[in-house]
N, C-alpha and C. Protein backbone atom coordinates (compact mmCIF):
# COMPACT_ATOMS: atom_id res chain seq x y z
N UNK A 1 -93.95 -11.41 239.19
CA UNK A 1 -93.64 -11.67 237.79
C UNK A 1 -93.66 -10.37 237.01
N UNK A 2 -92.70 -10.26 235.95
CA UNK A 2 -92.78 -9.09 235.23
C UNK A 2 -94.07 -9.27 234.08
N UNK A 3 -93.96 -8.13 233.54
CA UNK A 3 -95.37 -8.10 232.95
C UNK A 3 -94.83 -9.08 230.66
N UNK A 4 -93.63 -8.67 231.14
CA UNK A 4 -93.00 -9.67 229.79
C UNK A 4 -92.72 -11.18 230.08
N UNK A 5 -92.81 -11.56 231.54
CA UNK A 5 -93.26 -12.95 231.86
C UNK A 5 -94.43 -13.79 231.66
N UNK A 6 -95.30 -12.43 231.87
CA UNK A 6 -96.98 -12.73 232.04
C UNK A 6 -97.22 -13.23 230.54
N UNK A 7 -96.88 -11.99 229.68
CA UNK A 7 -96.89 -12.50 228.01
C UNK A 7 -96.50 -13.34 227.60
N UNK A 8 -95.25 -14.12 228.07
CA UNK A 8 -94.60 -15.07 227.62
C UNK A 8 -95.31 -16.07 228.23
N UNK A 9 -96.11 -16.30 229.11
CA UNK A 9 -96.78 -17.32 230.15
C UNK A 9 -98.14 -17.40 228.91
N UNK A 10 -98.56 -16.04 228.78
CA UNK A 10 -99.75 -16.58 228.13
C UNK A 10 -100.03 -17.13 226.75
N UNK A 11 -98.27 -16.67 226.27
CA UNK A 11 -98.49 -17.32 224.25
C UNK A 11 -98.50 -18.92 224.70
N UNK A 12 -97.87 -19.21 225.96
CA UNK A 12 -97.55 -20.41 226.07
C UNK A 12 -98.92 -21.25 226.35
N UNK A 13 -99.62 -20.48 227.17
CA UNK A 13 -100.52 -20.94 227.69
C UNK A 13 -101.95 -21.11 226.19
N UNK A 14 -101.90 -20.42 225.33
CA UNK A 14 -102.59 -20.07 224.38
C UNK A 14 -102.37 -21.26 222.99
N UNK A 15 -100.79 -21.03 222.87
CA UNK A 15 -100.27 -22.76 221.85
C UNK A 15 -100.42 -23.66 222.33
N UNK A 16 -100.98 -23.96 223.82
CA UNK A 16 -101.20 -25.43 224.10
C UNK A 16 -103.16 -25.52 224.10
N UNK A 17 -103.48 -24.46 224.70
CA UNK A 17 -105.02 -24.09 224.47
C UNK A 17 -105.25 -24.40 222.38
N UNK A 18 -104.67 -23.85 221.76
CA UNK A 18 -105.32 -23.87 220.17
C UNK A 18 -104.54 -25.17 219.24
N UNK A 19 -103.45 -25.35 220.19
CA UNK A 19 -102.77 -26.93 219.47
C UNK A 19 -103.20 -27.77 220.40
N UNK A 20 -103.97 -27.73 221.22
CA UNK A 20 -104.80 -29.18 222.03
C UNK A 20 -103.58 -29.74 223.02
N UNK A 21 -102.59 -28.79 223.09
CA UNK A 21 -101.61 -29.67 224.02
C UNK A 21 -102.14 -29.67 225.36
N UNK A 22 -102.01 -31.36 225.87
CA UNK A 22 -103.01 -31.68 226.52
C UNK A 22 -102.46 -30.84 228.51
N UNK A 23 -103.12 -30.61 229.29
CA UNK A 23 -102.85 -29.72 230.42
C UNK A 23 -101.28 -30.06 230.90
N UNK A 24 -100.99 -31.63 231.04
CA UNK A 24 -99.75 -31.83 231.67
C UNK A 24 -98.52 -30.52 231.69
N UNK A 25 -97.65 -31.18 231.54
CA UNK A 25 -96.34 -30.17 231.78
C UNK A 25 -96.05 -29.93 230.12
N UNK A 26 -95.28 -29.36 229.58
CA UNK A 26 -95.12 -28.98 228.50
C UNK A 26 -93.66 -29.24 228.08
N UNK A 27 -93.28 -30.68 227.61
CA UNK A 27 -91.95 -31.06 227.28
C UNK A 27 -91.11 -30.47 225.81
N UNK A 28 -89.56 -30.62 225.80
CA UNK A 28 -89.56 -30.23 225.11
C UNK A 28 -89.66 -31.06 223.83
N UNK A 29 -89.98 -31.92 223.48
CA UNK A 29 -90.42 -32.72 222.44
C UNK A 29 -92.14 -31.87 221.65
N UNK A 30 -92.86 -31.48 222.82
CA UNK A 30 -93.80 -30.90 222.40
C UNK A 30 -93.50 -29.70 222.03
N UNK A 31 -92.59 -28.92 222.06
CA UNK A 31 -92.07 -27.66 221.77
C UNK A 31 -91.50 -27.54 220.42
N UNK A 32 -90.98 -29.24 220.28
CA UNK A 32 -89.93 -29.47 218.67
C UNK A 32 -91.15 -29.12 217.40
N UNK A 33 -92.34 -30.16 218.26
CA UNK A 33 -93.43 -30.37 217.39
C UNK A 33 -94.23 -29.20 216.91
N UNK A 34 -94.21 -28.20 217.92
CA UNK A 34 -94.69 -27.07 217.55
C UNK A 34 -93.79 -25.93 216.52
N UNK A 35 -92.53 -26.10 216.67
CA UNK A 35 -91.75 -25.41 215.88
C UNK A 35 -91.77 -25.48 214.54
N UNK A 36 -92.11 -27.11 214.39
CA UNK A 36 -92.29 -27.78 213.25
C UNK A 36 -93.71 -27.53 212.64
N UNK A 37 -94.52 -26.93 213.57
CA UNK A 37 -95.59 -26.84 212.78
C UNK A 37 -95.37 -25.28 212.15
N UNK A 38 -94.79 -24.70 212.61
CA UNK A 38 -94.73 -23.25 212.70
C UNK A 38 -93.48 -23.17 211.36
N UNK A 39 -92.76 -24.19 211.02
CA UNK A 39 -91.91 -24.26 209.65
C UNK A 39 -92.74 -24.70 208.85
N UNK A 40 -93.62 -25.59 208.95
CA UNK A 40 -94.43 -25.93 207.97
C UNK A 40 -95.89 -24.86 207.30
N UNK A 41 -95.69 -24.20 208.52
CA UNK A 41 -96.65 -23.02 208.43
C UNK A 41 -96.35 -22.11 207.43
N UNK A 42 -94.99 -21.82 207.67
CA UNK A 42 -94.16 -20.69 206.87
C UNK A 42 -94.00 -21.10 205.56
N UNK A 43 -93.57 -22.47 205.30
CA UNK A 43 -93.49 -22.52 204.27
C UNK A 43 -94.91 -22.38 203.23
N UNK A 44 -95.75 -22.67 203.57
CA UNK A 44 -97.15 -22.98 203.29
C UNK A 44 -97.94 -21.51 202.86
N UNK A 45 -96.84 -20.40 204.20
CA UNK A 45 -97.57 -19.08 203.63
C UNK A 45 -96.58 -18.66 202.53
N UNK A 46 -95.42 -19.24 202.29
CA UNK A 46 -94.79 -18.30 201.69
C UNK A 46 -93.74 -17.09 201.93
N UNK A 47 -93.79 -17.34 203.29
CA UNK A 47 -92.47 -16.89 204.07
C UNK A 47 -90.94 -17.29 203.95
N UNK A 48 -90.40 -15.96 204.46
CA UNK A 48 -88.92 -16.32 204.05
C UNK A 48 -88.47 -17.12 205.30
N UNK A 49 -87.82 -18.12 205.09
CA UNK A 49 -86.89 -18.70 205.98
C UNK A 49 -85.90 -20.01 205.93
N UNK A 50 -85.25 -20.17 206.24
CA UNK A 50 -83.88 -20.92 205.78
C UNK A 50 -84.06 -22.54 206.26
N UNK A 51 -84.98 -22.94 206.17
CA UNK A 51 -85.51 -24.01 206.61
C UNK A 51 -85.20 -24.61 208.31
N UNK A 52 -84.35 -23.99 209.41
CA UNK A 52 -84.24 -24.13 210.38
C UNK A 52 -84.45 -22.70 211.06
N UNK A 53 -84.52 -22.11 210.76
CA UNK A 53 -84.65 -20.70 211.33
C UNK A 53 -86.07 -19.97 210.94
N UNK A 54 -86.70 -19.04 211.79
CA UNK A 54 -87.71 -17.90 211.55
C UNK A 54 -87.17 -16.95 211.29
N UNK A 55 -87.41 -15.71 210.45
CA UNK A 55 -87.17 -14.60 210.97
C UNK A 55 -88.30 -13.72 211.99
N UNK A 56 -87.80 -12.91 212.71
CA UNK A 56 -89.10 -12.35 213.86
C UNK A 56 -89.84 -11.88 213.46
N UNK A 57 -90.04 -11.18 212.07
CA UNK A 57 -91.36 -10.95 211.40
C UNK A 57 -92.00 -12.02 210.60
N UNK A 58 -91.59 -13.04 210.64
CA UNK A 58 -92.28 -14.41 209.65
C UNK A 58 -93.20 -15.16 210.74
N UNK A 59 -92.38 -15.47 211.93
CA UNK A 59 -92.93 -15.63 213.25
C UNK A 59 -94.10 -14.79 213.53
N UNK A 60 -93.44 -13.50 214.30
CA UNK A 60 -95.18 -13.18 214.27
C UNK A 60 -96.41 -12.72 213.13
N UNK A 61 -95.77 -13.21 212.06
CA UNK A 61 -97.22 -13.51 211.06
C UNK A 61 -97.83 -14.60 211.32
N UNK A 62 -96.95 -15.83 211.48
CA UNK A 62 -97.48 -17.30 211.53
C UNK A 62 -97.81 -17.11 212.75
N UNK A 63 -97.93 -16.86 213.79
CA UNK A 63 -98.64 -16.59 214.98
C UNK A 63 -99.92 -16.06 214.88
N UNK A 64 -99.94 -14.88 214.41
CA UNK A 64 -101.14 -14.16 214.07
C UNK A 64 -102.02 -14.99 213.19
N UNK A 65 -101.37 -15.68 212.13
CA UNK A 65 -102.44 -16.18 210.86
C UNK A 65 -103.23 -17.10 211.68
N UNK A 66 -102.04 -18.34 212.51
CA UNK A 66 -102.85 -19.17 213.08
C UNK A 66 -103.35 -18.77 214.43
N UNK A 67 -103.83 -17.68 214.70
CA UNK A 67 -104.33 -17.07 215.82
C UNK A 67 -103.91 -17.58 217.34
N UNK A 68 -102.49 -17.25 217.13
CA UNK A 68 -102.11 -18.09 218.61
C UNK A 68 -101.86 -17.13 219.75
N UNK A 69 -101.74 -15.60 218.95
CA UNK A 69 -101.11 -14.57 219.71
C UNK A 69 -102.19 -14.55 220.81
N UNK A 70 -102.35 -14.19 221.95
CA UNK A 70 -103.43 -14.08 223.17
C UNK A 70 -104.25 -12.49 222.87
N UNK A 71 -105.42 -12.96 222.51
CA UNK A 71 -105.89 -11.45 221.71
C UNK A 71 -105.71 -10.13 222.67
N UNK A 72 -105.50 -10.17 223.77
CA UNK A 72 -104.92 -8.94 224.76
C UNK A 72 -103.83 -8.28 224.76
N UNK A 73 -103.22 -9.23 223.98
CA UNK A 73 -101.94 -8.49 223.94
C UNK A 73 -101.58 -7.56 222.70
N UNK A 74 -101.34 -6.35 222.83
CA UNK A 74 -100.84 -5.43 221.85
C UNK A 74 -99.66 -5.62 220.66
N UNK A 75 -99.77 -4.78 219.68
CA UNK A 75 -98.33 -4.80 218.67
C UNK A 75 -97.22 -4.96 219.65
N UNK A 76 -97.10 -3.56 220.62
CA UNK A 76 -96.01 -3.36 221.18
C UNK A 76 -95.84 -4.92 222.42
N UNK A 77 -96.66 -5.06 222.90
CA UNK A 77 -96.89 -6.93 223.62
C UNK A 77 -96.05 -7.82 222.76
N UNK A 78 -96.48 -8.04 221.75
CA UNK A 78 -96.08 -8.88 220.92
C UNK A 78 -94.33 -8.82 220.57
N UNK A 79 -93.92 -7.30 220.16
CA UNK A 79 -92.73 -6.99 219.96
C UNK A 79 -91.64 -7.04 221.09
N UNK A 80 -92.59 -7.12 222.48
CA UNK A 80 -91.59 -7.55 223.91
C UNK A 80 -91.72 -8.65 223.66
N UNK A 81 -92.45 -9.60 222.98
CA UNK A 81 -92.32 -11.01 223.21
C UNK A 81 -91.54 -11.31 222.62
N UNK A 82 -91.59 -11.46 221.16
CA UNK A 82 -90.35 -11.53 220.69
C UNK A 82 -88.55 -11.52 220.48
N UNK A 83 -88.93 -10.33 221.12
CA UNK A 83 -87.38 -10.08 222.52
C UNK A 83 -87.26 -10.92 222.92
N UNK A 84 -87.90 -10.80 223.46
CA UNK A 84 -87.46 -11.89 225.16
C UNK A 84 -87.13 -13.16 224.59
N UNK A 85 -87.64 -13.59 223.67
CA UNK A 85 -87.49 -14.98 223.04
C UNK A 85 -85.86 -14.85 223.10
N UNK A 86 -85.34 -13.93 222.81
CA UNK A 86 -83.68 -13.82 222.09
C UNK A 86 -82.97 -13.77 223.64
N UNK A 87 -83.15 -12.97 224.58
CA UNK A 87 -82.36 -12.27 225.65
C UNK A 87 -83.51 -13.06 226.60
N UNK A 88 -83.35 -14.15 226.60
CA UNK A 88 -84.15 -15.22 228.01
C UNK A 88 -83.28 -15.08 229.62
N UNK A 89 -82.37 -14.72 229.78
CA UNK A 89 -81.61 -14.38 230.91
C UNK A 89 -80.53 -13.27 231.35
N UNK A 90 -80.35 -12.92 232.26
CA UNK A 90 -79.85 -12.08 232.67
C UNK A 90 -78.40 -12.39 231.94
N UNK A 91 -77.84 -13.33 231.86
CA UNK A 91 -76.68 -13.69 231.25
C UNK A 91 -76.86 -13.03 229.76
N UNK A 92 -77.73 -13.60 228.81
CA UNK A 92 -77.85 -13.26 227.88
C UNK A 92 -78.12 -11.63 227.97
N UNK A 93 -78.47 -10.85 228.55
CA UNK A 93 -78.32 -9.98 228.32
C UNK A 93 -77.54 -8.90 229.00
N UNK A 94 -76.58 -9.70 229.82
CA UNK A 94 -74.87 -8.81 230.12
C UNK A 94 -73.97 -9.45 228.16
N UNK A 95 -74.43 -10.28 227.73
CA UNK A 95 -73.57 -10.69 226.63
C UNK A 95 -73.76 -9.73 225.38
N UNK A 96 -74.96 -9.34 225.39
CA UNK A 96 -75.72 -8.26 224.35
C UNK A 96 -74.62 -6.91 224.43
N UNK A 97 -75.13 -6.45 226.19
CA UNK A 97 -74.66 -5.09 226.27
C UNK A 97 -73.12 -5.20 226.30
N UNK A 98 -72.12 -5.68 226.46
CA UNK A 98 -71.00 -6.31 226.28
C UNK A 98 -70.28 -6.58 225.24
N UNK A 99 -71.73 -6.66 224.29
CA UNK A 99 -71.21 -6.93 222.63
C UNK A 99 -70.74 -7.85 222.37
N UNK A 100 -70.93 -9.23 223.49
CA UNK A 100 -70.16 -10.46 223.18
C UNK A 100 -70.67 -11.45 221.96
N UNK A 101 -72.68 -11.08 222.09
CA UNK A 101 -73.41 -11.72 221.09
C UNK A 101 -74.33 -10.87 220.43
N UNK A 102 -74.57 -11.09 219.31
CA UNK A 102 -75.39 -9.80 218.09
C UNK A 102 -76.68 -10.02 218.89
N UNK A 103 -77.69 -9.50 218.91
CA UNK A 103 -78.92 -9.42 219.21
C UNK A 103 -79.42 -10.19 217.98
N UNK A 104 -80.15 -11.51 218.24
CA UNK A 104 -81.01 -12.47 217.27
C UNK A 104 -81.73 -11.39 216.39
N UNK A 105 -82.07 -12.04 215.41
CA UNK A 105 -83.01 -11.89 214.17
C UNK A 105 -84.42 -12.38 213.76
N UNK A 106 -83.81 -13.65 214.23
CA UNK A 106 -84.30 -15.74 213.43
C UNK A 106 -84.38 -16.26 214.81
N UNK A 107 -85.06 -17.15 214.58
CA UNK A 107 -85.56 -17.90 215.73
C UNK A 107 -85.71 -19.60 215.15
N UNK A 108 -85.03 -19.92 216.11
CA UNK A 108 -84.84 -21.56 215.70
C UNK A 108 -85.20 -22.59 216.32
N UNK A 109 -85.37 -23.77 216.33
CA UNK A 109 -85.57 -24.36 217.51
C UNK A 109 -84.75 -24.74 218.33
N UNK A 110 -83.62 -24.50 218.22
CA UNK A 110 -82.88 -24.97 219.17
C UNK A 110 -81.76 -23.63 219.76
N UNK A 111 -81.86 -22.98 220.47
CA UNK A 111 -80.85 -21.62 221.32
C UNK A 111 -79.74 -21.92 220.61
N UNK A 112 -78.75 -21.07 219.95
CA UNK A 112 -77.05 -21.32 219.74
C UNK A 112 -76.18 -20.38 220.87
């Protein structure tokens, strides 16, 4: 596993640890619910966002506020995570370098 897998394994592993999601598998219905908490979050702090979308710095505030980030992981940790959120596959990222798709911003719940 790469070491931006490991990070991505452990925010995951960390939002189900501090939102009580219970051990099973992690559906995506539980994923909607979390997004939703994470809009309701934003709005609540006062963050900018377009009511379906994050931007990647609103995100990792609402991460941080509600302490979900895995405390091991660094600024620069955090800023590969975020990535990766956008460029999840090798596809996605022949489309980047290609210039077929802009490199994300916002983060939504649902991939376009």
């Amino acid at each position: 596993r790469s070491r931006v897998q490991n990070h991505l394994r452990r925010l995951l592993e960390e939002i189900q640890d501090k939102l009580e999601l219970d051990s099973r598998e992690v559906t995506p219905a539980d994923l909607d619910n979390v997004f939703a908490s994470l809009l309701s979050n934003a709005q609540a702090m006062g963050l900018m966002w377009n009511g379906q979308e994050l931007p990647d710095a609103s995100l990792g505030q609402i991460l941080e506020s509600l302490q979900l980030w895995p405390p091991e992981m660094s600024p620069a940790d955090r800023s590969e995570v975020l990535s990766a959120i956008h460029v999840p596959s090798v596809l996605a990222a022949q489309m980047l370098v290609q210039r077929r798709k802009p490199f994300g911003t916002a983060v939504s719940r649902h991939r376009k």
